[in-house]
Protein backbone atom coordinates (compact mmCIF):
# COMPACT_ATOMS: atom_id res chain seq x y z
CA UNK A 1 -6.51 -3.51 5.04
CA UNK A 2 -4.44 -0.88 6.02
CA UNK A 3 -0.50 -0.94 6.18
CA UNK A 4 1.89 1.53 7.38
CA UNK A 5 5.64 1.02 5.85
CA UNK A 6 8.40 2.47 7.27
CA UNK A 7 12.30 2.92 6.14
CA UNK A 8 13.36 5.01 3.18
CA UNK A 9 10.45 4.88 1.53
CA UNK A 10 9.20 8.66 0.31
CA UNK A 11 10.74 10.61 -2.34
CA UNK A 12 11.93 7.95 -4.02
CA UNK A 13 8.34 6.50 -6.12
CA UNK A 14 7.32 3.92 -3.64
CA UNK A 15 3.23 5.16 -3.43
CA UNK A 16 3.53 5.22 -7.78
CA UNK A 17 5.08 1.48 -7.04
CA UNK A 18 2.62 0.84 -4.45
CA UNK A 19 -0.58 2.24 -7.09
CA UNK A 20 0.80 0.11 -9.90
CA UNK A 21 1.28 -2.83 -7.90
CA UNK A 22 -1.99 -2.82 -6.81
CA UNK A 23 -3.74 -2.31 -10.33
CA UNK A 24 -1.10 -5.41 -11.20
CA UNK A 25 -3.21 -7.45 -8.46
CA UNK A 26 -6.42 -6.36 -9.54
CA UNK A 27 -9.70 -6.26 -7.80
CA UNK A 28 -8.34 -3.11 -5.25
CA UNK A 29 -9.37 -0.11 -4.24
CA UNK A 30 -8.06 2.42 -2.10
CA UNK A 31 -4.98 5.10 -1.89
CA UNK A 32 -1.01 4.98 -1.00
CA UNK A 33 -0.39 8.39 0.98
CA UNK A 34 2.98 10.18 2.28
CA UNK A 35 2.66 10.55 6.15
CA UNK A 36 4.30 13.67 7.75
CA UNK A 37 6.46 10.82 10.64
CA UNK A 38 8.30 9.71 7.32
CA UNK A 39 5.71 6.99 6.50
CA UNK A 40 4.03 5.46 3.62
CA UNK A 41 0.31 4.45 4.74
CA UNK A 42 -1.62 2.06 2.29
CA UNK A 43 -5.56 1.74 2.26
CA UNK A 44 -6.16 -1.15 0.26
CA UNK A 45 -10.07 -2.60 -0.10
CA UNK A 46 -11.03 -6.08 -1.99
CA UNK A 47 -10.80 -10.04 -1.42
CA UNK A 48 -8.25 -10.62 1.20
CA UNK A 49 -6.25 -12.54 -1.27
CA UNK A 50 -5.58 -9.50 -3.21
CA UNK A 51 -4.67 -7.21 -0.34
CA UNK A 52 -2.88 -10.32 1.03
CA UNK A 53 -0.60 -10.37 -2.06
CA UNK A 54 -0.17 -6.36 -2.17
CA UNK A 55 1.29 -7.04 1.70
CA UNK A 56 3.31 -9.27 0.53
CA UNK A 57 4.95 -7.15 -2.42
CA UNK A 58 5.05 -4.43 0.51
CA UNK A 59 7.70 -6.42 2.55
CA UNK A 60 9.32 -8.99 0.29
CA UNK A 61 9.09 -7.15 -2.92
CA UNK A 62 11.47 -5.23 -4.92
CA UNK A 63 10.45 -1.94 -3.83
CA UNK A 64 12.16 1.49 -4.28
CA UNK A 65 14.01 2.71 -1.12
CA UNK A 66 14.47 1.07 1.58
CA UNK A 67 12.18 -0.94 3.84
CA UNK A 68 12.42 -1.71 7.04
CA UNK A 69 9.01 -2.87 8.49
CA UNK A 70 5.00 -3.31 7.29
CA UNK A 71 2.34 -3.08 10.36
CA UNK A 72 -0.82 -3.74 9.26
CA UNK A 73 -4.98 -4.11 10.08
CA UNK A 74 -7.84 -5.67 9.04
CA UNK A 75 -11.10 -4.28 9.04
CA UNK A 76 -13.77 -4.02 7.55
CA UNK A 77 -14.36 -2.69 4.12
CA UNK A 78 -15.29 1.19 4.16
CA UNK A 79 -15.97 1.62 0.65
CA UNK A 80 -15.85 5.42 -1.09
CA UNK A 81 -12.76 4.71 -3.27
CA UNK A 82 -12.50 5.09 -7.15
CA UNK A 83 -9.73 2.81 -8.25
CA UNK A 84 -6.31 2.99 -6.31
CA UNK A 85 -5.08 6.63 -6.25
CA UNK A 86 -1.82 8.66 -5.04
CA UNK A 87 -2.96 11.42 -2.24
């Protein structure tokens, strides 16, 4: 999966929120990166019922900043990731 959030959400901790949240689900692999438009885009690879549940903190949860919106993908799993890292 792939998700792009977008509000108030850099310089404020949301990909260390994002990372921690995703080691809290378990079973993920991937990255949270700063995009130069202001957004926050989220690689996320495992069973869809993890990544499912990391969308799900994404819009509902108590995240720093400010959200206002999640658009996400599906595809197919890429592989090539070492845990759930911060670029």
């Amino acid at each position: 999966m792939t998700a792009w959030v977008r509000g108030h959400v850099q310089g404020v901790g949301f990909r260390w929120f994002t990372r921690a949240n995703a080691l809290r689900v378990g079973g993920l692999e991937g990255f949270a990166v700063n995009l130069g438009d202001g957004r926050v885009q989220i690689v996320a690879e495992g069973e869809r019922q993890h990544c499912e549940r990391l969308l799900a903190w994404l819009r509902e949860g108590d995240t720093p900043g400010r959200v206002d919106g999640v658009t996400e993908i599906w595809g197919e799993p890429r592989g090539g990731y070492d845990g759930f890292a911060i670029r």
